[in-house]
Protein backbone atom coordinates (compact mmCIF):
# COMPACT_ATOMS: atom_id res chain seq x y z
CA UNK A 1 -35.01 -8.06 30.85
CA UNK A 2 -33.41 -4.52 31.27
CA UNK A 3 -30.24 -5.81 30.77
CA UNK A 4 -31.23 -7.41 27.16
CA UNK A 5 -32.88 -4.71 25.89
CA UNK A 6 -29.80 -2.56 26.71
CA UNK A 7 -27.74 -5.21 25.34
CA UNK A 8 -29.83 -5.21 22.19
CA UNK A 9 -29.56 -1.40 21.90
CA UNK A 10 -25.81 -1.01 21.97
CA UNK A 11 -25.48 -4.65 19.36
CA UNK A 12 -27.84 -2.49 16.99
CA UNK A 13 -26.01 0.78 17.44
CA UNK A 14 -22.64 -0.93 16.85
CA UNK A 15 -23.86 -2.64 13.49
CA UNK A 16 -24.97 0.77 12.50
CA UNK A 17 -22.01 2.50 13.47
CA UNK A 18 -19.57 -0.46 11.95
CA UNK A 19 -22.01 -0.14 8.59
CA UNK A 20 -21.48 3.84 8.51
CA UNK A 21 -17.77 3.23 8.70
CA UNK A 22 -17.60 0.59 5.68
CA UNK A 23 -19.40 2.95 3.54
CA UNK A 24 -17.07 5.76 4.54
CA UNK A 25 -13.64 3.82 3.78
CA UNK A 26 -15.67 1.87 0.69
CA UNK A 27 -16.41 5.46 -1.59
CA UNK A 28 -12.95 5.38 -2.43
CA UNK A 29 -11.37 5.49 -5.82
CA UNK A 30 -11.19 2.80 -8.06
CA UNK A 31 -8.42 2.11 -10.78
CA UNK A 32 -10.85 2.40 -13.43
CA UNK A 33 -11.34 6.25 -12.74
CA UNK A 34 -8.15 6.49 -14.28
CA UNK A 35 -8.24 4.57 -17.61
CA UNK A 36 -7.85 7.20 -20.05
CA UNK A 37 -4.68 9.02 -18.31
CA UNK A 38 -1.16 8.68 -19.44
CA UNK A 39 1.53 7.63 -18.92
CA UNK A 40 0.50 4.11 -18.94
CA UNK A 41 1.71 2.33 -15.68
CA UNK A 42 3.69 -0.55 -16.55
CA UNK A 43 4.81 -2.24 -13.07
CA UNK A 44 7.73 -4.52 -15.46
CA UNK A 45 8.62 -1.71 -17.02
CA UNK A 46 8.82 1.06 -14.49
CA UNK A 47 9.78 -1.67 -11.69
CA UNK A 48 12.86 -2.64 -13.58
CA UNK A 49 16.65 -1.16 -13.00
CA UNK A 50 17.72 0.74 -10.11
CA UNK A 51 15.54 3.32 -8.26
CA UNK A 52 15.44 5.59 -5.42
CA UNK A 53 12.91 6.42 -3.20
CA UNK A 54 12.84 9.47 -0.17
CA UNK A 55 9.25 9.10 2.01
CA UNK A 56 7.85 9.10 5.54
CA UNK A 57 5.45 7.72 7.49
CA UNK A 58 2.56 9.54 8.94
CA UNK A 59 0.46 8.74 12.18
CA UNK A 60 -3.64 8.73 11.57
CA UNK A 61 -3.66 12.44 12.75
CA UNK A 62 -1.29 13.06 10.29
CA UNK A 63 2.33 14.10 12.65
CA UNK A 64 5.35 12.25 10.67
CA UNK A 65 6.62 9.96 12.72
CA UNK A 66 9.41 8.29 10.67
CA UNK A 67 11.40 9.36 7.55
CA UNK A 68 13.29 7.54 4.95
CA UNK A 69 15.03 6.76 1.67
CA UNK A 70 15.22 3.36 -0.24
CA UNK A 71 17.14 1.95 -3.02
CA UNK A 72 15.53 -0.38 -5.38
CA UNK A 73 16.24 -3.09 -8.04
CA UNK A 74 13.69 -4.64 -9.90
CA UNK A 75 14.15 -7.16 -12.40
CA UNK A 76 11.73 -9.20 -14.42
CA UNK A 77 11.93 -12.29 -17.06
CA UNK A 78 8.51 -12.60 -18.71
CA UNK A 79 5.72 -12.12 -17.11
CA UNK A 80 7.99 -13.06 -13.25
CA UNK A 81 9.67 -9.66 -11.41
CA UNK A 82 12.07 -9.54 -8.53
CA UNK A 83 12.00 -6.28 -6.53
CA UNK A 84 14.41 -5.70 -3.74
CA UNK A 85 14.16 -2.95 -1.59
CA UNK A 86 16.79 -1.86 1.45
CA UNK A 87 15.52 1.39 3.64
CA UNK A 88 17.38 3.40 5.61
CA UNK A 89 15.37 5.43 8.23
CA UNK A 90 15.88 8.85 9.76
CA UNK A 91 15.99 6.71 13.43
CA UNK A 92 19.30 5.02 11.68
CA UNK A 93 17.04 1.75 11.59
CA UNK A 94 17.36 -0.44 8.37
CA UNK A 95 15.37 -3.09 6.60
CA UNK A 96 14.91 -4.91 3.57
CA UNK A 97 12.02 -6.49 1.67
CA UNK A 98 12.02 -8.41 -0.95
CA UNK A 99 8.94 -9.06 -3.64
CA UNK A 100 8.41 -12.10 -5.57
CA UNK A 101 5.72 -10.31 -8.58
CA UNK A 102 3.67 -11.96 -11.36
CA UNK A 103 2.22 -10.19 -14.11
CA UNK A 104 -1.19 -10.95 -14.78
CA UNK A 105 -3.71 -10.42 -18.19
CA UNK A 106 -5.97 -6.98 -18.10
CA UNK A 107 -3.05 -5.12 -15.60
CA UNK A 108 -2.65 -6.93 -12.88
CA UNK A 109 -0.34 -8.10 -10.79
CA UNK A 110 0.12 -10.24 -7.36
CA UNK A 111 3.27 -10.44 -5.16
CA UNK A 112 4.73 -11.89 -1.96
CA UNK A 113 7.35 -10.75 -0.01
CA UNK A 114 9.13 -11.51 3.95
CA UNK A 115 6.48 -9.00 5.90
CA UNK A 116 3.43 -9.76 3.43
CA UNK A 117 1.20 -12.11 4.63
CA UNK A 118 -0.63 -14.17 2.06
CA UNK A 119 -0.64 -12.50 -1.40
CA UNK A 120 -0.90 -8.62 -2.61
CA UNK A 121 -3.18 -8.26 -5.28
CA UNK A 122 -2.97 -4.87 -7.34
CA UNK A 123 -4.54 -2.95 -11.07
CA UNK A 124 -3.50 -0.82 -12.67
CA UNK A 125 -5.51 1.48 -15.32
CA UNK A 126 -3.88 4.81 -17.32
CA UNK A 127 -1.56 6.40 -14.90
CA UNK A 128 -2.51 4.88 -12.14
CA UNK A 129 -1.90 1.71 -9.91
CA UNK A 130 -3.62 0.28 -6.44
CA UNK A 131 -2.31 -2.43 -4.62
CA UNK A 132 -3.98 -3.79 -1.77
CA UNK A 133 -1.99 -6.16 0.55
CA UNK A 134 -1.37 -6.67 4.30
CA UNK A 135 1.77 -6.30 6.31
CA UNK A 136 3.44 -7.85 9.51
CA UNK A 137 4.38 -4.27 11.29
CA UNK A 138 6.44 -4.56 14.49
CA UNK A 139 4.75 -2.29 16.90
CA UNK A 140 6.76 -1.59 20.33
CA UNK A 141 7.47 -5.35 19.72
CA UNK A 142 3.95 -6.42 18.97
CA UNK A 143 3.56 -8.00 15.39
CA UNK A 144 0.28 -6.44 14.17
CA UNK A 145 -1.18 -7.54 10.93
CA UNK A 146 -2.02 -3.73 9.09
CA UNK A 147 -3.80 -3.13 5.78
CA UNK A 148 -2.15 -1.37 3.08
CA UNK A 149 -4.16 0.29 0.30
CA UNK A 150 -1.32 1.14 -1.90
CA UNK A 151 -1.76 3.64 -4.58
CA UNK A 152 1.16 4.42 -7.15
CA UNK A 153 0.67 7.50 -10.03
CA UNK A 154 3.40 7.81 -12.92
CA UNK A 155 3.98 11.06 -13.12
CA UNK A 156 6.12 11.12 -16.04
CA UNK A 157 8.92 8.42 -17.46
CA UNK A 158 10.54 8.49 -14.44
CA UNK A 159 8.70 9.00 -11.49
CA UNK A 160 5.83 8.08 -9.19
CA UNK A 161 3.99 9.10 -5.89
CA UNK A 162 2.96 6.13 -4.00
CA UNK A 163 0.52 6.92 -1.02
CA UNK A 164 -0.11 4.55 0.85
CA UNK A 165 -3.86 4.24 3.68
CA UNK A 166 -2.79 2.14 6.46
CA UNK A 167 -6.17 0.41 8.49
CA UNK A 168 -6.49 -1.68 11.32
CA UNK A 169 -10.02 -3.06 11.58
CA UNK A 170 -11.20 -0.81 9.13
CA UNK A 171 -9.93 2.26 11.05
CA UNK A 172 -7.38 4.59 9.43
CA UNK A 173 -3.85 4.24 11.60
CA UNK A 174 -1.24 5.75 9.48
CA UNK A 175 -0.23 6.73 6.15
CA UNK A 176 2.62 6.56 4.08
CA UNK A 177 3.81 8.75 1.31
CA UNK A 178 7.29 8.63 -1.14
CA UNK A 179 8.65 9.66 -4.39
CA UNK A 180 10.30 6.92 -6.51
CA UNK A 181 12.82 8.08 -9.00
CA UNK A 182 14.23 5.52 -11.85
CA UNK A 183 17.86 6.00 -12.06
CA UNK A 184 18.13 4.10 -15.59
């Protein structure tokens, strides 16, 4: 009977503890918060030509653990976008990623790409765009599936800040910030 009661004691605790923790990461913003900024965020529009990006990745207590650069080409027919992106990291490791986009009615858009599994949904409202999606990361050779709460501000014609909340099982394990520049 001890053992139950125990057992019952730590289930409740947990469910309280989990519950605390959804309404911590759940107060977040919200692309609406942002409908009456400018520059409106256009993904086709911003999203097509070449870019550049420079960023890094931090760990959840915040040390930068990797740095990098990216070129980008996006190009869209209609309502369809193609957005290829090649990294090159400070740890002379490369990669590319590839997104398939579709732009939807009242800002949205969804997107695939090689590391995404199943479908990135984002909004965007004024200045501002989220994108939620999750990501195949290679961990010290262990595929772990991460979630990516993606958030994108226009800063002017030709750039954005993206920073990017990285969770595993609702707990914060990394984040990722970068400056994209348009080049045309």
């Amino acid at each position: 009977m001890n053992t139950l009661l125990l057992l019952s004691k730590y289930l409740y605790r947990l469910g309280l503890l989990l519950a605390v923790c959804t309404l911590i990461n759940g107060c977040g913003a919200v692309p609406s918060d942002y409908q009456s900024t400018t520059p409106e965020f256009d993904m086709a529009e911003f999203f097509n030509g070449k870019l550049k990006a420079y960023g890094m990745v931090q760990n959840r207590s915040g040390k930068v653990i990797r740095r990098f650069y990216a070129d980008l080409t996006g190009t869209w027919q209609g309502d369809k976008g193609r957005l290829e992106e090649d990294f090159w990291y400070a740890d002379k490791e490369t990669q590319r990623r590839v997104w398939i986009l579709k732009k939807h009615p009242d800002n949205r858009y969804s997107g695939t790409a090689n590391d995404v599994v199943g479908v990135a949904t984002g909004q965007s409202e004024g200045f501002a765009f989220n994108w939620h999606y999750t990501m195949a990361i290679d961990i010290d050779g262990t595929i772990w599936d991460i979630s990516l709460d993606d958030w994108m501000y226009q800063i002017n014609d030709s750039r954005i800040i993206n920073r990017t909340t990285m969770t595993k099982w609702g707990f914060k394990v990394g984040e990722i910030t970068l400056i994209i520049e348009k080049l045309d």
